[in-house]
Protein backbone atom coordinates (compact mmCIF):
# COMPACT_ATOMS: atom_id res chain seq x y z
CA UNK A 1 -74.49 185.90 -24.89
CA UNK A 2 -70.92 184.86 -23.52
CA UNK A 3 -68.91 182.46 -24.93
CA UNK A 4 -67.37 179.57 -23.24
CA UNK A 5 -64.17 180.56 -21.24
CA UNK A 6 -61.21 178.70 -22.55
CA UNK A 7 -58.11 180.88 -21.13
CA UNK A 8 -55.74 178.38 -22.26
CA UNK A 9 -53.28 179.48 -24.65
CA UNK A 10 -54.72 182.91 -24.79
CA UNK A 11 -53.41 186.54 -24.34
CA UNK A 12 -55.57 189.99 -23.40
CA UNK A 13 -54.52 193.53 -22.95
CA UNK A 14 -56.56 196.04 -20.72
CA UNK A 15 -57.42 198.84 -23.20
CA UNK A 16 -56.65 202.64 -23.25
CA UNK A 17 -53.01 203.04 -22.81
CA UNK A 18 -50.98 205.82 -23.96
CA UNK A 19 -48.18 203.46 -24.87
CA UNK A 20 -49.23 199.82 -26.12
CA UNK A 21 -46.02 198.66 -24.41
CA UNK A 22 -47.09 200.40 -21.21
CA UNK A 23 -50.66 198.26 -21.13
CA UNK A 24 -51.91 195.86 -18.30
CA UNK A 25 -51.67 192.30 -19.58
CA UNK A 26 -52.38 188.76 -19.12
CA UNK A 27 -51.25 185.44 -20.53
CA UNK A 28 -52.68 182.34 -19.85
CA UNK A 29 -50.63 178.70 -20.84
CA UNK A 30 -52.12 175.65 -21.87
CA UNK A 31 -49.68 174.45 -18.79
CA UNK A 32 -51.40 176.17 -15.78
CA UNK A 33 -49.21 179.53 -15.98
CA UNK A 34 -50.17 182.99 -15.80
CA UNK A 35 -48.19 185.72 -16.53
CA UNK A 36 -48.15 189.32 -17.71
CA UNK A 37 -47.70 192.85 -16.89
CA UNK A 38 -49.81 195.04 -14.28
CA UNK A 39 -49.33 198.31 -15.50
CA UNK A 40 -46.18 198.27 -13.18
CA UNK A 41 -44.77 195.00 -12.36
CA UNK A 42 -44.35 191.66 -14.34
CA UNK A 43 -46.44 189.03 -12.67
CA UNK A 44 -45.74 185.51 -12.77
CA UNK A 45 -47.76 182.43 -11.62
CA UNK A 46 -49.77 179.23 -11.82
CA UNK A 47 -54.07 179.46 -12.50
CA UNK A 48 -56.80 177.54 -12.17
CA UNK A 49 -60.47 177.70 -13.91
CA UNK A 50 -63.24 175.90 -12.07
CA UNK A 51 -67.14 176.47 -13.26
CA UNK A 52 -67.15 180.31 -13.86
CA UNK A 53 -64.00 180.97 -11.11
CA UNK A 54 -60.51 181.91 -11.73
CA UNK A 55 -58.28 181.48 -9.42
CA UNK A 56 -54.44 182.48 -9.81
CA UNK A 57 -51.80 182.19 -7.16
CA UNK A 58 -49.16 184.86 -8.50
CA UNK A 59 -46.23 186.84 -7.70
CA UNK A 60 -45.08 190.60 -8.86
CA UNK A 61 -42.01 192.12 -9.09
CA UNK A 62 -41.36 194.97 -6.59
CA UNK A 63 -41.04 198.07 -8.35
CA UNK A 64 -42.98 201.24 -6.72
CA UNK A 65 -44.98 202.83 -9.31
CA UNK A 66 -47.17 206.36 -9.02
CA UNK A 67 -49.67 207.51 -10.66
CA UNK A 68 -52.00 205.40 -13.61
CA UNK A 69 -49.42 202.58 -13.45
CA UNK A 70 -49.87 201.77 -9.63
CA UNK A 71 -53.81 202.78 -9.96
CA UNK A 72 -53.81 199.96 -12.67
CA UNK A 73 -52.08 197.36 -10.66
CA UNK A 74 -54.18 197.70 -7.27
CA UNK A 75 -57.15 196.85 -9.48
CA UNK A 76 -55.55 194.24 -11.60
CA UNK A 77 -54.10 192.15 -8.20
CA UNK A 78 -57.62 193.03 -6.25
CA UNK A 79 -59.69 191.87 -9.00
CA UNK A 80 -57.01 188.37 -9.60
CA UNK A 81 -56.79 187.74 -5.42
CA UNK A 82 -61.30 187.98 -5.42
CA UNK A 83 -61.57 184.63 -7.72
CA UNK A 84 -63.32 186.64 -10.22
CA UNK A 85 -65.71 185.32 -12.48
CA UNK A 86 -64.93 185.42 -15.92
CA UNK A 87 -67.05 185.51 -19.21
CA UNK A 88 -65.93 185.96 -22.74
CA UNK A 89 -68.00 188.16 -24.95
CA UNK A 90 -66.77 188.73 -28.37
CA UNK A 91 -62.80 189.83 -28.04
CA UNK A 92 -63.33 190.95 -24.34
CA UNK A 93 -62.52 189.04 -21.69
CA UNK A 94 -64.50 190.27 -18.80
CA UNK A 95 -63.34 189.76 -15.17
CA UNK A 96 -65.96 190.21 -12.08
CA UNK A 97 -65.34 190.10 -8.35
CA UNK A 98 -68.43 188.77 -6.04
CA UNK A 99 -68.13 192.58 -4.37
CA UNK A 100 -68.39 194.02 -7.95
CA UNK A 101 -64.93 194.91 -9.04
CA UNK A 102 -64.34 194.52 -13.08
CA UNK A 103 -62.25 194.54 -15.35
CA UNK A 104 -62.34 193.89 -19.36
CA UNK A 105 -59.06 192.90 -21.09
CA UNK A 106 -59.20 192.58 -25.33
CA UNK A 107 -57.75 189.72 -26.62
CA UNK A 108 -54.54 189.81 -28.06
């Protein structure tokens, strides 16, 4: 069964790349800030959590990326920009957009 969501003060990584220092990531502040790593920008921002929605209002640096990298950040920023829902289960946070989009980040 999921587990509250507190985001605050917590850190996940999207699993299953080649180089750990290469992975997708988020970080969530006790102070309202978001930021992290795509898989090819940084992203920086403020977020909200209200019921089972996240909400984050974030910007990305501009460097053009092929390949897994950009695959990796068109997901990350479609999934962030639908309000997903978001459930912890164990170490996995798990992030669902109403038109089914997911992705599951392990926690740091």
């Amino acid at each position: 069964m999921p587990e509250p969501v507190t985001l605050a003060g917590t850190g996940w990584t999207v699993p299953g790349a080649a180089n750990p220092g290469a992975a997708a990531r988020l970080e969530f502040s006790t102070t309202g800030r978001v930021t992290g790593f795509t898989g090819c920008n940084m992203l920086t921002g403020s977020y909200t959590y209200d019921g089972d929605r996240l909400e984050v209002a974030a910007a990305t640096t501009k460097r053009a990326c092929l390949g897994a990298g950009n695959e990796a950040e068109a997901l990350m920023l479609a999934i962030l920009a639908g309000r997903p829902r978001a459930a912890i289960s164990g170490n996995k946070l798990i992030l669902t957009t109403p038109d089914g989009k997911r992705l599951e980040l392990d926690r740091n």
